[in-house]
Protein backbone atom coordinates (compact mmCIF):
# COMPACT_ATOMS: atom_id res chain seq x y z
CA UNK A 1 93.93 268.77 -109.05
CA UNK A 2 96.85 269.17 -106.52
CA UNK A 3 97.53 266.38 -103.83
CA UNK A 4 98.66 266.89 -101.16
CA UNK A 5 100.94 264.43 -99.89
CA UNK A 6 100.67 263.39 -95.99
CA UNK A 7 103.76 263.83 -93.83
CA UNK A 8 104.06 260.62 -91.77
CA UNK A 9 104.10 260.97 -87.74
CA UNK A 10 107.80 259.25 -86.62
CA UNK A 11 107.40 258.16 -83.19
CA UNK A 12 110.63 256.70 -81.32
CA UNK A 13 110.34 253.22 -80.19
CA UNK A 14 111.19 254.34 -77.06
CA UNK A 15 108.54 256.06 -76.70
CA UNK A 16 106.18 252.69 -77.90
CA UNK A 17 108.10 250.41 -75.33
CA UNK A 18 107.57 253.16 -72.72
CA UNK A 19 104.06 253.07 -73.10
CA UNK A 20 103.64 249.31 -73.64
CA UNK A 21 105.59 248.38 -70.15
CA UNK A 22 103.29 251.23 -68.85
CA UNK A 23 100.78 248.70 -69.90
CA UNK A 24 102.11 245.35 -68.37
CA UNK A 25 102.49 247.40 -65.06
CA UNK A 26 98.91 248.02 -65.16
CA UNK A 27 97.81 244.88 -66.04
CA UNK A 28 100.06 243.46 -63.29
CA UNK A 29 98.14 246.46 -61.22
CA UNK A 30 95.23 244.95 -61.92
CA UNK A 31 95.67 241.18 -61.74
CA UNK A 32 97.03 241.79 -57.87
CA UNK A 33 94.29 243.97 -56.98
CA UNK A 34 91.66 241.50 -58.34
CA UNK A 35 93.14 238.29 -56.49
CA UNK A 36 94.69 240.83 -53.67
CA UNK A 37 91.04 242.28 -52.77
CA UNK A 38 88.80 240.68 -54.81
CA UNK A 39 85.80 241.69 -53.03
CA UNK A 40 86.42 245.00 -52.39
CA UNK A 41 88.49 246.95 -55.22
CA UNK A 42 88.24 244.36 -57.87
CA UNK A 43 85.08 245.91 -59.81
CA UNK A 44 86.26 249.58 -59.18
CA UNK A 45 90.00 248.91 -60.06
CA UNK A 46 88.65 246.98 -63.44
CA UNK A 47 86.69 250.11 -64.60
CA UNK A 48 89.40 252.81 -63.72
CA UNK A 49 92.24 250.58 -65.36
CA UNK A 50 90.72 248.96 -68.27
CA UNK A 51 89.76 252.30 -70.18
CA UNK A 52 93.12 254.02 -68.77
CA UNK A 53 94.71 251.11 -70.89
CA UNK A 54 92.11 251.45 -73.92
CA UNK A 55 93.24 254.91 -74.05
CA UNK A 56 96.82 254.66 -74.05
CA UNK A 57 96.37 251.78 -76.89
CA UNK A 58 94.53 253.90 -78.92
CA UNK A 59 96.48 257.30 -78.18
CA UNK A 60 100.08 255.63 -79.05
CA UNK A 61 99.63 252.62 -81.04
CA UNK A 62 96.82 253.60 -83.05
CA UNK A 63 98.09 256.98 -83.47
CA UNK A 64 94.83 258.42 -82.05
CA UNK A 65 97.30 261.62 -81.06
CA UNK A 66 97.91 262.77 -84.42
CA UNK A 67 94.19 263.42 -85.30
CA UNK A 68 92.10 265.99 -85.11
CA UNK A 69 90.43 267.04 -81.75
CA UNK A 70 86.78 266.41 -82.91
CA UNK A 71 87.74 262.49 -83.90
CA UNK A 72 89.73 262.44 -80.22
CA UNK A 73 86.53 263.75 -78.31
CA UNK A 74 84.70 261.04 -80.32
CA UNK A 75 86.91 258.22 -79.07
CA UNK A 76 86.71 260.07 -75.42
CA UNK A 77 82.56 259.95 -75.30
CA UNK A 78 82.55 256.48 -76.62
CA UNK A 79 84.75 255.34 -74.00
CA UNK A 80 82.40 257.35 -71.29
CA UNK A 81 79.48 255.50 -72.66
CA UNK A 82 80.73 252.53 -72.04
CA UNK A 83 81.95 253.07 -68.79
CA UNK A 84 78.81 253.90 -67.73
CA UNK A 85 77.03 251.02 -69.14
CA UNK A 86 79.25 248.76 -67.55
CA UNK A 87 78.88 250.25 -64.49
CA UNK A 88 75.65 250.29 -64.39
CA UNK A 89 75.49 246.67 -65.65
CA UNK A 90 77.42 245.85 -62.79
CA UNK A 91 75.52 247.57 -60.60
CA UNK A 92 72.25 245.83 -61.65
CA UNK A 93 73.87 242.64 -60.92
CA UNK A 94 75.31 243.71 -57.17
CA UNK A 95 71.50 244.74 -56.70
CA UNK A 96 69.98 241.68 -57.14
């Protein structure tokens, strides 16, 4: 039996601190928008942010990009999924 060895992915770390002050600027994004207009954009801006910043986690730091595109579309439908449900959930409560 051959093995085959796997060639490790190098990423620069400027590349990881790009991406991880991408994510303090959209935390900070969200944080002001949530005490900024609480009633109106806080719900909207939570569910367009939050999986923005799920997906650049698991892109970069898990190394999400380096897979193959069936495992990727996975990840992708999950995170639809639950989108959805927590939309909806929210919009159960707001209905009430």
């Amino acid at each position: 039996m051959d093995h085959v060895e796997e060639q490790g992915h190098i990423t620069p770390y400027g590349t990881f601190v790009k991406v991880w002050l991408l994510l303090l600027v959209l935390t900070a994004t969200l944080v002001f928008v949530s005490t900024v207009f609480h009633d109106l954009l806080s719900v909207p801006a939570l569910l367009t942010i939050t999986p923005l910043k799920a997906g650049l986690v698991f892109f970069y730091f898990m190394h999400l990009k380096y897979e193959r595109p069936f495992l990727k579309g996975l990840v992708l439908l999950v995170l639809v999924v639950l989108i959805i449900f927590i939309g909806l959930t929210f919009s159960d409560i707001a209905n009430r």
